[in-house]
Protein backbone atom coordinates (compact mmCIF):
# COMPACT_ATOMS: atom_id res chain seq x y z
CA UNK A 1 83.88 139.90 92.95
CA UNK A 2 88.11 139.85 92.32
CA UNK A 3 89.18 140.06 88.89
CA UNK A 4 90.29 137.57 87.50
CA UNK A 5 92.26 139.50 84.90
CA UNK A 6 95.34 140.63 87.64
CA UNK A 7 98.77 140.51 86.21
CA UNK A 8 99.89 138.12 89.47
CA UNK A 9 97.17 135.74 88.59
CA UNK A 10 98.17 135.99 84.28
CA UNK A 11 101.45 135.66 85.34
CA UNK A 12 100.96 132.50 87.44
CA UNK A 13 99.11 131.38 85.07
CA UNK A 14 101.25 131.47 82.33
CA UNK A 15 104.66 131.25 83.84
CA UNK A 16 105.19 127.50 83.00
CA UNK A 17 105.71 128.65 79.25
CA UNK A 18 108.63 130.15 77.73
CA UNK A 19 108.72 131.45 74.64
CA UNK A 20 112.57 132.08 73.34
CA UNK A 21 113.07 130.48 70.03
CA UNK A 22 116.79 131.23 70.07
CA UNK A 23 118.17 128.21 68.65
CA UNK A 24 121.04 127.57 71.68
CA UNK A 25 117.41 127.02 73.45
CA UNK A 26 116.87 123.60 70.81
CA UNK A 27 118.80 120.73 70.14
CA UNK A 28 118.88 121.39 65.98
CA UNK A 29 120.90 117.75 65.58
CA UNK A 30 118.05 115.77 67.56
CA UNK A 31 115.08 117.26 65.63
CA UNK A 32 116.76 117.34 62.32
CA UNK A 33 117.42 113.70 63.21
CA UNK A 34 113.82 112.89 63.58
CA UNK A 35 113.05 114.41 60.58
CA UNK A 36 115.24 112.42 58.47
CA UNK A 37 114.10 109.41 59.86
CA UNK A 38 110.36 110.36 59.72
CA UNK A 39 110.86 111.14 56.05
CA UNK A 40 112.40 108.18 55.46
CA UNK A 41 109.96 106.39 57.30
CA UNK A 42 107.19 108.17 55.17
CA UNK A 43 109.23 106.68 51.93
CA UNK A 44 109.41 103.34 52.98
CA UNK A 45 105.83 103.53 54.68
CA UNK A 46 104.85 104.69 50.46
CA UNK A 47 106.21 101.08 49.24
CA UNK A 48 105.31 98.95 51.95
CA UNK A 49 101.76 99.53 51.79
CA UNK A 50 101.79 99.93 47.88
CA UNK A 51 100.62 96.50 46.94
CA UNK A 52 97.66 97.76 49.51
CA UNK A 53 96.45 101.35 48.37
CA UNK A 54 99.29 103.18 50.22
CA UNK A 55 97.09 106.82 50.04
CA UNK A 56 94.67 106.39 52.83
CA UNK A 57 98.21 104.66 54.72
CA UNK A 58 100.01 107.90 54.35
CA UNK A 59 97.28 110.09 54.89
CA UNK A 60 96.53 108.45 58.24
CA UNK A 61 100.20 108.66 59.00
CA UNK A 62 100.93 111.95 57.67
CA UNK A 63 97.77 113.13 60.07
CA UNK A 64 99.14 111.42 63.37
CA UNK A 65 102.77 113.25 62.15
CA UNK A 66 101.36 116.55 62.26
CA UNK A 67 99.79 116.51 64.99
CA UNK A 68 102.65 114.98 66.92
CA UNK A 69 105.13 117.77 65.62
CA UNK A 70 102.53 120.16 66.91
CA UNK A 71 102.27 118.23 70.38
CA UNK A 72 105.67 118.09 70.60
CA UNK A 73 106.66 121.99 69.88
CA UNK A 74 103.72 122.44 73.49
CA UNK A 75 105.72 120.08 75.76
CA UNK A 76 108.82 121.37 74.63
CA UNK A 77 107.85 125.16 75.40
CA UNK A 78 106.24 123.99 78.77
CA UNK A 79 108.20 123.69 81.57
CA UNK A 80 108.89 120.05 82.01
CA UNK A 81 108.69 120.52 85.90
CA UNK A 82 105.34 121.83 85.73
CA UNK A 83 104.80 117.77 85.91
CA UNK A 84 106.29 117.02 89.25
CA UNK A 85 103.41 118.94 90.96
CA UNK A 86 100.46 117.13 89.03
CA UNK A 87 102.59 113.58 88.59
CA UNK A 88 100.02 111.75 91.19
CA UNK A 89 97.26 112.59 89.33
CA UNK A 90 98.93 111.61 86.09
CA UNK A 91 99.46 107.95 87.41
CA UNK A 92 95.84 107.72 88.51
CA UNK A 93 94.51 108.91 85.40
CA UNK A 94 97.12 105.88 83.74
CA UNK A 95 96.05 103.58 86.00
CA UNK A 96 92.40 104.04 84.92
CA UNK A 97 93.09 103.71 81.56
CA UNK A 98 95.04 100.31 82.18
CA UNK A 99 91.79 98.89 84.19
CA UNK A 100 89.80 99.83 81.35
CA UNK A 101 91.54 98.44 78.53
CA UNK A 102 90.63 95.39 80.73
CA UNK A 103 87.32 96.09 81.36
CA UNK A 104 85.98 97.36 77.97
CA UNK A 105 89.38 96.88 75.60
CA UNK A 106 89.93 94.42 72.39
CA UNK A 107 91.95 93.03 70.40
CA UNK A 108 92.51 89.49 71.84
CA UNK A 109 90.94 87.78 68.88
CA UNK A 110 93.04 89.22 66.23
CA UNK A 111 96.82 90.25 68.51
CA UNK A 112 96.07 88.05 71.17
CA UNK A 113 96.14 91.08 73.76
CA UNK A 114 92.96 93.18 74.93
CA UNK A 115 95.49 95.96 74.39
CA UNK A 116 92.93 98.31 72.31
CA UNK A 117 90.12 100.77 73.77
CA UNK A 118 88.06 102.65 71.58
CA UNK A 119 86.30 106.06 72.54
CA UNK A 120 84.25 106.46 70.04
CA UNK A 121 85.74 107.69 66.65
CA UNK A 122 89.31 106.99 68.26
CA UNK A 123 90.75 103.52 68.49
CA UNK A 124 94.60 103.66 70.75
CA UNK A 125 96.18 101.60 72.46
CA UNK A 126 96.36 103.25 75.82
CA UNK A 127 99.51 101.15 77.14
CA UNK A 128 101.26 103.18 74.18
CA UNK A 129 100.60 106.85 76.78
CA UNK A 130 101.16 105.32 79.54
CA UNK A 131 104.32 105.09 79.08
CA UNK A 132 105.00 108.16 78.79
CA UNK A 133 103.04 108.87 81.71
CA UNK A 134 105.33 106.54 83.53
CA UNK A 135 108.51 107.98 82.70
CA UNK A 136 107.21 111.02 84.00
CA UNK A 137 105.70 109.94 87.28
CA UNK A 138 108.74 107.92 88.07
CA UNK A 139 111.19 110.34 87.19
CA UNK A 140 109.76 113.04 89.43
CA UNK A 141 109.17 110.39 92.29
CA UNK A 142 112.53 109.53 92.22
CA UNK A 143 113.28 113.40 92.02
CA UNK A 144 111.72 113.54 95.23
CA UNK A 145 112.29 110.21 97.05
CA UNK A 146 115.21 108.74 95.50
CA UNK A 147 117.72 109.72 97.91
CA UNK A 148 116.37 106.64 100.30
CA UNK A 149 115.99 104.64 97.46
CA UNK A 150 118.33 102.19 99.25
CA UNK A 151 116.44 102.17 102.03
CA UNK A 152 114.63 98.54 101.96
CA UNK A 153 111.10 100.08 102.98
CA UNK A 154 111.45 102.81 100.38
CA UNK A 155 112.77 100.49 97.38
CA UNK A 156 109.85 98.41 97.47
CA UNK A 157 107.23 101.27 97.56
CA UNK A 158 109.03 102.61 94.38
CA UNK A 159 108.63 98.61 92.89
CA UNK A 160 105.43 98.96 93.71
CA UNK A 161 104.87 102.05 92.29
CA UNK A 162 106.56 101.26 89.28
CA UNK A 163 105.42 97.72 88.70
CA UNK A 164 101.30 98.27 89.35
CA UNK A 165 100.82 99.59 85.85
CA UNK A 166 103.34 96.98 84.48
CA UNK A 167 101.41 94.29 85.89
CA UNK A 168 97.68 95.46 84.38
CA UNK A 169 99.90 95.38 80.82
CA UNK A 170 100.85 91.31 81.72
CA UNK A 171 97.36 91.03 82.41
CA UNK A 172 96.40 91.75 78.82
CA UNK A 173 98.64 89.87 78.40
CA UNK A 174 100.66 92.34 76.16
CA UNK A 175 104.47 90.65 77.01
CA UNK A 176 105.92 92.88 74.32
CA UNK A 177 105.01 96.01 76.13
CA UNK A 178 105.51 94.50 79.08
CA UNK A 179 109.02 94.20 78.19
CA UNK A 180 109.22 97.71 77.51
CA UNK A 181 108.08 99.18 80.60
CA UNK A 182 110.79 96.65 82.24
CA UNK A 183 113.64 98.34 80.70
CA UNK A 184 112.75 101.52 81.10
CA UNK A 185 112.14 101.26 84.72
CA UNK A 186 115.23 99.63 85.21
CA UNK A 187 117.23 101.85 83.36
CA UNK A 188 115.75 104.51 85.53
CA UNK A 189 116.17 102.93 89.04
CA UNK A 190 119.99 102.36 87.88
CA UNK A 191 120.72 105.46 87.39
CA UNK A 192 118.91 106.86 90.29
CA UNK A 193 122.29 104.83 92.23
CA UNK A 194 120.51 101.61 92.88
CA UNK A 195 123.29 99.82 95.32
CA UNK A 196 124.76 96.55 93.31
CA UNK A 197 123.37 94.29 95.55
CA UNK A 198 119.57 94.88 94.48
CA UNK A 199 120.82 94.65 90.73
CA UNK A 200 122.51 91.51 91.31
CA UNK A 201 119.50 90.09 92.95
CA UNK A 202 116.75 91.62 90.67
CA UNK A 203 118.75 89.35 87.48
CA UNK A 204 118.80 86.55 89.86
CA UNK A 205 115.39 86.85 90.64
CA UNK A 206 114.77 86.98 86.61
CA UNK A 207 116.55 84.16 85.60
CA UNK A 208 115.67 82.14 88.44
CA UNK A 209 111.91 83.07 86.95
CA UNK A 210 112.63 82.03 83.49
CA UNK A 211 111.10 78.97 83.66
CA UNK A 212 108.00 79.78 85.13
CA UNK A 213 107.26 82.80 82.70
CA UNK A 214 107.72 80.52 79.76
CA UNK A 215 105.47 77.90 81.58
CA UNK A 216 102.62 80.94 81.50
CA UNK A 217 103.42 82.12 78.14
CA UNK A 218 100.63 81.29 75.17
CA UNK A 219 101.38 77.99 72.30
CA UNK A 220 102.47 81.17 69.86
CA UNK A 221 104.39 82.99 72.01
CA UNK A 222 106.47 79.58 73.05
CA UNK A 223 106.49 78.96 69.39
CA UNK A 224 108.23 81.94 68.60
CA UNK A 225 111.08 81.33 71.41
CA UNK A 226 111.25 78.12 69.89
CA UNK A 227 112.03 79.75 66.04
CA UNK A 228 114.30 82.19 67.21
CA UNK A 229 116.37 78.93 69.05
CA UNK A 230 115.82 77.17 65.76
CA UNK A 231 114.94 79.73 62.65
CA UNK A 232 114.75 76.42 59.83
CA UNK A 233 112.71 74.36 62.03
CA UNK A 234 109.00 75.25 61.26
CA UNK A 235 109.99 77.64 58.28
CA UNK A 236 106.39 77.00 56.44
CA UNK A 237 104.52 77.84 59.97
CA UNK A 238 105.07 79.32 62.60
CA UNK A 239 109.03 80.90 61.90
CA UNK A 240 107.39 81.53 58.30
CA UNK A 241 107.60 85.85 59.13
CA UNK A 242 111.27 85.90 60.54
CA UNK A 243 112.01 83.81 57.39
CA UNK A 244 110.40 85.71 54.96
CA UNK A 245 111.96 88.94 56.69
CA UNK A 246 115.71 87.39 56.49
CA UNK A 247 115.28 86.41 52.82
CA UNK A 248 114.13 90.02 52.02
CA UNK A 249 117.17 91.58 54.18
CA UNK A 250 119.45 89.30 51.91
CA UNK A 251 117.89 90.24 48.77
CA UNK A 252 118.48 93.70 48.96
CA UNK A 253 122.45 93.55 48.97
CA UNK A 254 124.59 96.33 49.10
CA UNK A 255 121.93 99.26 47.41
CA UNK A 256 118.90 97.22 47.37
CA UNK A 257 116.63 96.40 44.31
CA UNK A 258 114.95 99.94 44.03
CA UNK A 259 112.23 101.54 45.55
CA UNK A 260 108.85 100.13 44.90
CA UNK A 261 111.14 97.00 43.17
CA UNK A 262 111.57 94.57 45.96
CA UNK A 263 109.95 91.22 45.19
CA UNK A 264 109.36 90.26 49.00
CA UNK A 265 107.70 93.75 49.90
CA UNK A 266 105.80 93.90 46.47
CA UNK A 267 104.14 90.67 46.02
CA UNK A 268 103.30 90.17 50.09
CA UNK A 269 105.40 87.14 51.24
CA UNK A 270 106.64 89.25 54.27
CA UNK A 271 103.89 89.61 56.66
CA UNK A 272 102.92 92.66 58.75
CA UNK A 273 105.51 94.60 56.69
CA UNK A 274 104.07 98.38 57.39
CA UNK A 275 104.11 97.83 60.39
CA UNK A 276 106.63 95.06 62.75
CA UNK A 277 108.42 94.22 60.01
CA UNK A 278 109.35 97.45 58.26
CA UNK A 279 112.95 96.90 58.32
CA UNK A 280 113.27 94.18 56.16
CA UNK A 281 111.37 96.30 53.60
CA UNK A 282 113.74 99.16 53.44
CA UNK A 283 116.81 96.74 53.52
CA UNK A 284 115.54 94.96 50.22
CA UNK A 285 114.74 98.13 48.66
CA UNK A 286 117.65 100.75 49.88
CA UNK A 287 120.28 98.13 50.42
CA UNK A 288 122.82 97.76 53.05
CA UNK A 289 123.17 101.36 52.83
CA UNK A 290 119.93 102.69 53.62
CA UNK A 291 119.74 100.06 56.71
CA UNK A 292 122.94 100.98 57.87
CA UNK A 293 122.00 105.03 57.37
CA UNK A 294 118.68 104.46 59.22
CA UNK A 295 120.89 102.86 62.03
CA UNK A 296 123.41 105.63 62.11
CA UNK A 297 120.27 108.36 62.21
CA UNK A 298 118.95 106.55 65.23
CA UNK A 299 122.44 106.67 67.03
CA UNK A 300 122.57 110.22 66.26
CA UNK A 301 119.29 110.23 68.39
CA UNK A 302 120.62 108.58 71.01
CA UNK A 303 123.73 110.26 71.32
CA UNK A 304 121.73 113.03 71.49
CA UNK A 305 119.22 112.34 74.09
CA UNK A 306 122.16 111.25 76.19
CA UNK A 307 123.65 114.60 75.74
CA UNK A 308 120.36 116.60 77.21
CA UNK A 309 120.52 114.07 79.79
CA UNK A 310 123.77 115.82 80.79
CA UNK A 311 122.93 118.96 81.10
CA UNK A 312 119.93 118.12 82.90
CA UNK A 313 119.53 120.49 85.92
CA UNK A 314 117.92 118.23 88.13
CA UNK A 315 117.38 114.77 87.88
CA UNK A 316 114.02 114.80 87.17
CA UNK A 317 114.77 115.77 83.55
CA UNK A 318 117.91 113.08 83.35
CA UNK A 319 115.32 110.16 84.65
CA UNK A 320 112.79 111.76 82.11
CA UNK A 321 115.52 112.03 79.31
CA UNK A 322 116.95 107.97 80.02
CA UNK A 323 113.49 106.69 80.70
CA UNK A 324 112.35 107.98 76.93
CA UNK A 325 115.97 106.74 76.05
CA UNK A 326 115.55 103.35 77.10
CA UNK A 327 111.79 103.35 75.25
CA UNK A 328 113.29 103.98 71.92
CA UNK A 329 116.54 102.03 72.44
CA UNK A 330 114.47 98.91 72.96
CA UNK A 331 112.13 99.34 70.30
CA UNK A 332 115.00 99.68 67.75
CA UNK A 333 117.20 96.86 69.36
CA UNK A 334 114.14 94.50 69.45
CA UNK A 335 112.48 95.32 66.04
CA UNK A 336 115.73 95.63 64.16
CA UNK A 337 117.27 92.87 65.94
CA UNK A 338 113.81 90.69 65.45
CA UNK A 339 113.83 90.76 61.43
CA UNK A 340 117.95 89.96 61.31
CA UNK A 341 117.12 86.82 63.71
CA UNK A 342 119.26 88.05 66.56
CA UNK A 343 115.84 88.82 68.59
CA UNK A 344 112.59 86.66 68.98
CA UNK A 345 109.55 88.25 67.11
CA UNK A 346 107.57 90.23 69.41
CA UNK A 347 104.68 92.76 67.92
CA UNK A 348 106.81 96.22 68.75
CA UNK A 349 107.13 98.55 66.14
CA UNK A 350 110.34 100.78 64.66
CA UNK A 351 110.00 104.38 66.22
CA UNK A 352 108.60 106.81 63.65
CA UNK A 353 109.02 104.52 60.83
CA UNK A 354 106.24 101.29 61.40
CA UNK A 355 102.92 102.83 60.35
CA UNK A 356 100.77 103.77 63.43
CA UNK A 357 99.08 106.93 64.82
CA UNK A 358 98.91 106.32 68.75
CA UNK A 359 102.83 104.77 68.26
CA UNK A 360 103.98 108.02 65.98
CA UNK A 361 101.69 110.78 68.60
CA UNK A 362 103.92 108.66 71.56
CA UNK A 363 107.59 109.39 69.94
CA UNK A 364 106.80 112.91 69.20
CA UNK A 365 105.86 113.76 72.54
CA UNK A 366 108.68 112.01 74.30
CA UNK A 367 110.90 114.10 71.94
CA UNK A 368 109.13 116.91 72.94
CA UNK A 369 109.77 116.29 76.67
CA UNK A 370 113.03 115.50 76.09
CA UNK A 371 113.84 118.97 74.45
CA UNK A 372 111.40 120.52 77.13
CA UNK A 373 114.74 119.91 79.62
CA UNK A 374 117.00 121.85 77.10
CA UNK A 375 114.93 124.22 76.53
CA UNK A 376 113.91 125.36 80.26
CA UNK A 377 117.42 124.47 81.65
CA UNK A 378 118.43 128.47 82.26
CA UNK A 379 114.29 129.07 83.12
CA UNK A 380 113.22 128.88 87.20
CA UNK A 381 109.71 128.19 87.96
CA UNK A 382 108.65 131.23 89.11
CA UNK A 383 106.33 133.99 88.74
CA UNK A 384 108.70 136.27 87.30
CA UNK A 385 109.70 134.81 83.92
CA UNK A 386 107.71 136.02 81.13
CA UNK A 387 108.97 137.32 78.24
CA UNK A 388 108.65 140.96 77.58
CA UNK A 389 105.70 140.84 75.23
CA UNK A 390 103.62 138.59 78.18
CA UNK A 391 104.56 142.03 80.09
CA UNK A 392 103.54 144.41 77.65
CA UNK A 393 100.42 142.15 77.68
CA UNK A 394 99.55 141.99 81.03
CA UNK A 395 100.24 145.82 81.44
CA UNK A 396 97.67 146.37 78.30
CA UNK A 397 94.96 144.31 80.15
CA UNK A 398 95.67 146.63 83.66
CA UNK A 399 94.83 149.70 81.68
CA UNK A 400 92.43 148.22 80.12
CA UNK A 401 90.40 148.00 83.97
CA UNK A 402 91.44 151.22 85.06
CA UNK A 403 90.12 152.91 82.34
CA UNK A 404 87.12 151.14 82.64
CA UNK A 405 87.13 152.08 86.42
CA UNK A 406 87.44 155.55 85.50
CA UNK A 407 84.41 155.19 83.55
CA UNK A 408 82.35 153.38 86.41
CA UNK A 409 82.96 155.87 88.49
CA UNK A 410 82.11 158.98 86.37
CA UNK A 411 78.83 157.26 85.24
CA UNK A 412 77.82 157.39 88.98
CA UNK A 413 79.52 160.90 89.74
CA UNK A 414 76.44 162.03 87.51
């Protein structure tokens, strides 16, 4: 029987982790960033849901926190690379969770998407990982195949690959995500040096589509095109949640009315405000100020992200880095742009502010992937990497079988 115990096999084993903590190794602006705006989101999370009971709110939140921090510190300390060996099995595994959020899923009564699945305790929404799971799989295709991406054979397989999983979402129908996924992947294939020509004709193709998506779209979801072309016309009914959300953004004025004081948070007239409409409850509360800081803390996330993308050393990790980019990027420009009436309302949440535990676990681990390319950029992925305390391990566990060798073989000497 071999050992299983050698220090080639250990080594192999663990050779995808790296354990430096040296701070040049972490981006200290991008997670102190997140921190202030997770605080902050825990502070406006407190008053939103006030008027509700906000403890078991905060509790549920501060649990999916925690255990996102804690997800995110693994990715970041595995080798981000490690991925483009298992990435086919990854999209599998997300395609089978899209099929069965079909199959088995809910949520259509009450959202008006089968875009839930519960596993038994556990209710997610498993659209929310697969994004992640998309990034990933596309970024290290690309890594791979991207150099014929212009290639007309090659450029639709990557569609393909791309779009299956974004076409189960529409299926849902979940638009909202849907729209997600979109940007994402396009931001991805345009910086993978998509020739002009196939950009030019993709927003052809979209516009030229327009009408026909709005002609499938649902009597609420045309409604709320409809208020976002016309915010005063159906201010009582359908537009009554933008409205609401305006008049609380207004009311808050340059430093707000206070926290826990806001009128439109604290006796309910703004709808779904832990969770899509947020925003308007910090404005009313915190003021101009505290919108405008929460603003500036997500640019200093961006900026960030698009400074790891940089120093990428392969493009796997910039892909990875700009996909996650473009996730967050459209989640703040669509929630924060949905409440000030620039944006029609759609049901997508602010990152690590809106209350949620799938949505919260999600922006943890992207940051953690994202910090994953910083952290393994001077790392190769070899066998020969581990730190000298893996060695001192491994060594321990070799004498460790020759001594009980030693023994074997002077029990049988006798």
């Amino acid at each position: 029987m071999k050992n299983p115990f050698t220090r080639e096999r250990i080594e192999r084993l663990i050779s995808h982790f790296h354990f430096n903590l040296n701070k040049r190794n972490i981006d200290i602006t991008l997670v102190l960033a997140i921190v202030a705006v997770t605080l902050l989101g825990f502070v406006v999370l407190s008053s939103a849901t006030l008027t509700y009971g906000n403890k078991p709110y905060l509790i549920k939140q501060g649990i999916a926190t925690v255990i996102g921090a804690a997800f995110a510190f693994s990715l970041m300390v595995v080798d981000y690379r490690i991925w483009k060996t298992y990435y086919p099995f990854l999209y599998i595994f997300s395609i089978i969770l899209l099929v069965a959020t079909l199959l088995f899923g809910h949520g259509d009564t009450t959202w008006g998407s089968k875009s839930w699945l519960t596993v038994g305790p556990v209710n997610f929404q498993p659209a929310e990982f697969v994004k992640i799971f998309l990034v990933i799989c596309l970024a290290a295709y690309l890594d791979t195949h991207g150099h014929k991406l212009n290639e007309p054979k090659e450029l639709i397989k990557t569609l393909a690959f791309a779009g299956f999983p974004v076409g189960l979402i529409l299926l849902q129908p979940d638009f909202g995500t849907a729209m997600v996924f979109l940007f994402f992947i396009a931001i991805m294939l345009f910086f993978s040096d998509l020739d002009w020509k196939y950009i030019f004709g993709a927003l052809g193709a979209v516009l030229l589509s327009l009408p026909f998506l709005y002609a499938r779209l649902d009597d609420y979801q045309k409604d709320r095109i409809l208020d976002f072309m016309k915010p005063d016309a159906n201010k009582s009914g359908s537009g009554y949640q933008a409205y609401e959300g305006r008049i609380a953004i207004g009311d808050g004025r340059l430093f707000g009315r206070g926290l826990y004081k806001g009128p439109q948070t604290q006796f309910n007239f703004v709808p779904t405000k832990e969770t899509d409409f947020i925003y308007p409850v910090l404005v009313e509360e915190l003021g101009f100020l505290g919108g405008s800081l929460l603003i500036v803390l997500y640019g200093l996330i961006f900026y960030r992200l698009i400074s790891l993308s940089k120093i990428a050393k392969d493009k796997m990790g910039e892909l990875m880095i700009l996909g996650f980019l473009g996730i967050l990027f459209i989640h703040v420009w669509e929630n924060i742009g949905m409440t000030l009436g620039l944006m029609p309302v759609t049901g997508i949440p602010l990152p690590f502010i809106s209350y949620g535990g799938t949505f919260q676990l999600v922006n943890f681990a992207m940051i953690g992937l994202c910090l994953s390319v910083r952290y393994h950029r001077t790392s190769r992925l070899s066998h020969g990497i581990l730190p000298n305390y893996w060695e001192r391990f491994t060594d321990r566990i070799a004498e460790i079988q020759q001594e009980q060798l030693h023994k074997e073989r002077s029990r049988r000497s006798r």
